[in-house]
C-alpha atoms as a PDB file:
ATOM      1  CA  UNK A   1       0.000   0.000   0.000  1.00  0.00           C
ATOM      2  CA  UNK A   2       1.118   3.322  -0.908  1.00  0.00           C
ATOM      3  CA  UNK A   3       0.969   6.336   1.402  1.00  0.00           C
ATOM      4  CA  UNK A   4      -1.810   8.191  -0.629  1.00  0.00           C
ATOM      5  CA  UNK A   5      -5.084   9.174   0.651  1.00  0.00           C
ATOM      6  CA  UNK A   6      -7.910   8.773  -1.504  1.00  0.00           C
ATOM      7  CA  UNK A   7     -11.709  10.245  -0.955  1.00  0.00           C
ATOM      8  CA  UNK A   8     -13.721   7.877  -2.138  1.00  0.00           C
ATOM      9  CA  UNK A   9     -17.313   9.686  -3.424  1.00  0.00           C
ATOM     10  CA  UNK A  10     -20.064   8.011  -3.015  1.00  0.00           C
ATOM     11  CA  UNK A  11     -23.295   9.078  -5.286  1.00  0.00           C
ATOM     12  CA  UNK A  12     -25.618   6.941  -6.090  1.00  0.00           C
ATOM     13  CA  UNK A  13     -23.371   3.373  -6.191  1.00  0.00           C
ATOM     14  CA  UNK A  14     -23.961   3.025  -2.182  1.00  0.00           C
ATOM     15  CA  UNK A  15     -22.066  -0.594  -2.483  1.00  0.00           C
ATOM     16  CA  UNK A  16     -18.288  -2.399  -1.538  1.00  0.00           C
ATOM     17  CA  UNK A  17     -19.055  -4.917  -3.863  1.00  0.00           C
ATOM     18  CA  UNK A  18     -17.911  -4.560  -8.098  1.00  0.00           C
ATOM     19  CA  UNK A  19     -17.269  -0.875  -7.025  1.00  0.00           C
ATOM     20  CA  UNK A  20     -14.048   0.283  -8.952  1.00  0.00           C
ATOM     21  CA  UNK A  21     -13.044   3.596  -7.163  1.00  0.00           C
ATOM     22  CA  UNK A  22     -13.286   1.952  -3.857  1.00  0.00           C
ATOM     23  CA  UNK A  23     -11.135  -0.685  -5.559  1.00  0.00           C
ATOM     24  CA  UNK A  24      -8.734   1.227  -6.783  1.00  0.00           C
ATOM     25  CA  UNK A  25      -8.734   3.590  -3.589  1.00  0.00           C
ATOM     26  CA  UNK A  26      -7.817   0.765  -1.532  1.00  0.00           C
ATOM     27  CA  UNK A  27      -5.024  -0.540  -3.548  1.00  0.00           C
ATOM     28  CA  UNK A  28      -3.103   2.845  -3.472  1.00  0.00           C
ATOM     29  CA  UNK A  29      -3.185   3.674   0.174  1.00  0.00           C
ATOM     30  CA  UNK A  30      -5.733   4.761   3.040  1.00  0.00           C
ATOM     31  CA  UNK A  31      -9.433   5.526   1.803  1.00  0.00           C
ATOM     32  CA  UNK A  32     -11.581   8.413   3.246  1.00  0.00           C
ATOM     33  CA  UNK A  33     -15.664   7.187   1.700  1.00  0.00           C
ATOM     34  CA  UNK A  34     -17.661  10.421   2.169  1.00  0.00           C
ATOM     35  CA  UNK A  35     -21.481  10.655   1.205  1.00  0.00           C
ATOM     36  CA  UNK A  36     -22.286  14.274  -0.126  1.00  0.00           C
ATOM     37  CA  UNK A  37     -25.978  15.088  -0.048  1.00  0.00           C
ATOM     38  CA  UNK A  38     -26.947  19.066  -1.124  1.00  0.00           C
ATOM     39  CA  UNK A  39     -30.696  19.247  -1.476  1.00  0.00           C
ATOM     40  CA  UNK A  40     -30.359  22.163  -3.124  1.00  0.00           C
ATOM     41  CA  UNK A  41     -28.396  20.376  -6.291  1.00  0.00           C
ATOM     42  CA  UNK A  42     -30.869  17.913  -6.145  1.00  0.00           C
ATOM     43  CA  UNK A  43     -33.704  20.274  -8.647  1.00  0.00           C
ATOM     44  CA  UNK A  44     -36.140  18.406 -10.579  1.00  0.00           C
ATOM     45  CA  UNK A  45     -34.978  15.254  -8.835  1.00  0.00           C
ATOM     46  CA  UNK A  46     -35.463  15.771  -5.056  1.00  0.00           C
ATOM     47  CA  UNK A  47     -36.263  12.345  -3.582  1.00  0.00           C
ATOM     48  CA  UNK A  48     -39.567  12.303  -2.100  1.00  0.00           C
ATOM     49  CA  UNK A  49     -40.325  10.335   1.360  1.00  0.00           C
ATOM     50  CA  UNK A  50     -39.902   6.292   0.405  1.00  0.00           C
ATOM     51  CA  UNK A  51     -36.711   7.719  -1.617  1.00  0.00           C
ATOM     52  CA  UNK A  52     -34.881   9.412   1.228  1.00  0.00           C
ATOM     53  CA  UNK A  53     -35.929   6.182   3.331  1.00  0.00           C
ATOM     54  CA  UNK A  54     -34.188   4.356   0.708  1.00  0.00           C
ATOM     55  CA  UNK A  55     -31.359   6.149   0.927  1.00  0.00           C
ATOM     56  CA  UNK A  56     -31.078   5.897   4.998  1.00  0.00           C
ATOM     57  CA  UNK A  57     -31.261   2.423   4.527  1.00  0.00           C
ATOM     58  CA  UNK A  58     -28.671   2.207   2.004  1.00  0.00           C
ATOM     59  CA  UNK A  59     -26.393   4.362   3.689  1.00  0.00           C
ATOM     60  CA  UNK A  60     -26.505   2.608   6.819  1.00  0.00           C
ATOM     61  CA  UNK A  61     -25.891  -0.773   5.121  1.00  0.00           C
ATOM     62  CA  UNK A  62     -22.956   1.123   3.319  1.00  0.00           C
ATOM     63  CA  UNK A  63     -21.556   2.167   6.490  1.00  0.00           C
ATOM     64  CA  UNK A  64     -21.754  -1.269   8.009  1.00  0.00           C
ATOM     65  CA  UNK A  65     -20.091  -2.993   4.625  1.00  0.00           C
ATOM     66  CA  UNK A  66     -17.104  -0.674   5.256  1.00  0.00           C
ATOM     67  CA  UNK A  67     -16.985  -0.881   9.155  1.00  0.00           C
ATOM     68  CA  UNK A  68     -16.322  -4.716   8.517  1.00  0.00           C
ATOM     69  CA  UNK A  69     -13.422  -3.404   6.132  1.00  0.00           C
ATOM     70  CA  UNK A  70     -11.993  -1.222   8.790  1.00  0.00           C
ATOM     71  CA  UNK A  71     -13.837   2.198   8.036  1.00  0.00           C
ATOM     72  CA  UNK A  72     -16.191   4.265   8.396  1.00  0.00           C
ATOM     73  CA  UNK A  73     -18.443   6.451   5.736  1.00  0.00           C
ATOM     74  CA  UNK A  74     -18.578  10.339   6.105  1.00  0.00           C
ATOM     75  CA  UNK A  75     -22.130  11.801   5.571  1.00  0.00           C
ATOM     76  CA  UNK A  76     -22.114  15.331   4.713  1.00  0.00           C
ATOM     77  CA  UNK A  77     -25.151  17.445   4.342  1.00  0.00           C
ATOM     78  CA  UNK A  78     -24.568  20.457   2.699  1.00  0.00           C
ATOM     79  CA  UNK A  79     -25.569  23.636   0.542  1.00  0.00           C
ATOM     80  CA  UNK A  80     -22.127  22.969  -2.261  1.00  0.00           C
ATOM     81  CA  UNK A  81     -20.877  19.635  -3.368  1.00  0.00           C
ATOM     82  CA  UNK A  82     -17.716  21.352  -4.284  1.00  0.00           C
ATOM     83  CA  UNK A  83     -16.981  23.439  -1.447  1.00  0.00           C
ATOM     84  CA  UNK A  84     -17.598  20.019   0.309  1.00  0.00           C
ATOM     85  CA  UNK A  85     -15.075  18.020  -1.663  1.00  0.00           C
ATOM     86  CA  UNK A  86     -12.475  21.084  -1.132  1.00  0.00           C
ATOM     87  CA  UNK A  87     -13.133  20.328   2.503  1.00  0.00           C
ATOM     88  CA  UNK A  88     -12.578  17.067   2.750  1.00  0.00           C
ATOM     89  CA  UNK A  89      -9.597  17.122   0.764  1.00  0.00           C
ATOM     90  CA  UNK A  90      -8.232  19.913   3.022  1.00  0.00           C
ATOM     91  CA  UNK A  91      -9.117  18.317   6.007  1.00  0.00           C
ATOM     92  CA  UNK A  92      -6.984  15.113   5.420  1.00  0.00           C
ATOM     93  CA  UNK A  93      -4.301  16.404   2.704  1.00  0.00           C
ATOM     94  CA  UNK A  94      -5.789  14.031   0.116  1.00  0.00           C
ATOM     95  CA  UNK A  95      -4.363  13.081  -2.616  1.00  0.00           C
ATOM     96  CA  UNK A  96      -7.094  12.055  -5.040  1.00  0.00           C
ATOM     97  CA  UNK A  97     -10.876  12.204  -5.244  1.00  0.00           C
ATOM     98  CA  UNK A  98     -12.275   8.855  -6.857  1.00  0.00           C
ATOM     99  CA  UNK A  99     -15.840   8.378  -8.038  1.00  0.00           C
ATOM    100  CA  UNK A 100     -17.845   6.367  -9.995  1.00  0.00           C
ATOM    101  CA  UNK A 101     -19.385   7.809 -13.619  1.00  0.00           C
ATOM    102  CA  UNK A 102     -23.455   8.112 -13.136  1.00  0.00           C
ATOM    103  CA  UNK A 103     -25.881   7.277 -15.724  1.00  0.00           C
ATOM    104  CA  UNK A 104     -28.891   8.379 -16.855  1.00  0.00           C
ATOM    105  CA  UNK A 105     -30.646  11.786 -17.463  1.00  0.00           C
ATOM    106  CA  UNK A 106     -30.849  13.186 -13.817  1.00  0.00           C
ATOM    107  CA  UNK A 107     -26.836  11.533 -13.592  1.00  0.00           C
ATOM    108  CA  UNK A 108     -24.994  14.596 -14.504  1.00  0.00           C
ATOM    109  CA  UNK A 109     -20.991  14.617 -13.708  1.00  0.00           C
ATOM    110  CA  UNK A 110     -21.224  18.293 -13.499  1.00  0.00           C
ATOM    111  CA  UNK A 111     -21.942  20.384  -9.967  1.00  0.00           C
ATOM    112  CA  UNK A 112     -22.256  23.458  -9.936  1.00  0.00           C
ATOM    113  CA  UNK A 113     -21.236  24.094 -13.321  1.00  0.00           C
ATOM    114  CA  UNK A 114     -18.029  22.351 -12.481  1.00  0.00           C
ATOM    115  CA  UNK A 115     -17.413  19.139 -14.527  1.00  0.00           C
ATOM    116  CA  UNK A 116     -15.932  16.683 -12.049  1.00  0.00           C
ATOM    117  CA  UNK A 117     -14.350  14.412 -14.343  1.00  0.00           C
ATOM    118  CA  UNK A 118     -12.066  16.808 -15.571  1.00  0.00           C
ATOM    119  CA  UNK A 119     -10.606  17.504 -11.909  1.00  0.00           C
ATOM    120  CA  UNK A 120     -11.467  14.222 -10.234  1.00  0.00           C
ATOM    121  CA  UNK A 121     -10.860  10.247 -11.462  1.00  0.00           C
ATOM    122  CA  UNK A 122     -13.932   9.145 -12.070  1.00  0.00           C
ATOM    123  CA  UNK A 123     -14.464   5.558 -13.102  1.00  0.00           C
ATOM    124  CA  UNK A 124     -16.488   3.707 -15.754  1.00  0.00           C
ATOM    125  CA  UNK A 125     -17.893   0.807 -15.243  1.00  0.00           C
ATOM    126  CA  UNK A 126     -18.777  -2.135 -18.005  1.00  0.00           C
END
């Protein structure tokens, strides 16, 4: 293991399982899995009530899955994705943000008019 520290970004692939920036985080050094939610980036698509129970659910199970792999998952509520991420990355001298690519209309890899990608890894899956 390397001595980098990766944040790995949760969206919407709340698994440990076939997830390739959590895989690749790990190989490279110590991993930092943070959960950004910002209600107000949410628009058109803000979850209604059986959605954000869907997500508590999820997010718990997440945080279990990685507590049996020795760590624990960040959850961040907040009014900026990006000033989030800047935090974070601050806050433990990361190294890298890793993420997984999002399909799908409401999926954009763009926050606040900021296109992730071009700043972050993100990774595709197939």
């Amino acid at each position: 293991m390397g001595s980098n520290r990766t944040i790995v970004w949760f969206r919407r692939d709340l698994r440990i399982e076939d997830n390739p920036a959590l895989a690749a985080a790990a190989r490279e050094g110590s991993v930092l899995p943070v959960y950004i939610w910002c209600p107000k980036e949410e628009g058109q698509f803000y979850p209604g009530r059986v959605s954000r129970w869907w997500l508590k659910q999820s997010l718990a199970h997440l945080d279990r899955s990685l507590k049996s792999l020795g760590t624990r998952l960040v959850l961040i509520k907040t009014h900026s994705t990006v000033t989030a991420l800047l935090e974070c990355i601050k806050a433990i001298q990361a190294t890298k943000v890793v993420f997984n690519h999002l399909y799908g209309k409401c999926c954009s890899q763009n926050v606040d008019g900021v296109n992730l990608a071009f700043y972050f890894k993100c990774f595709t899956q197939f």
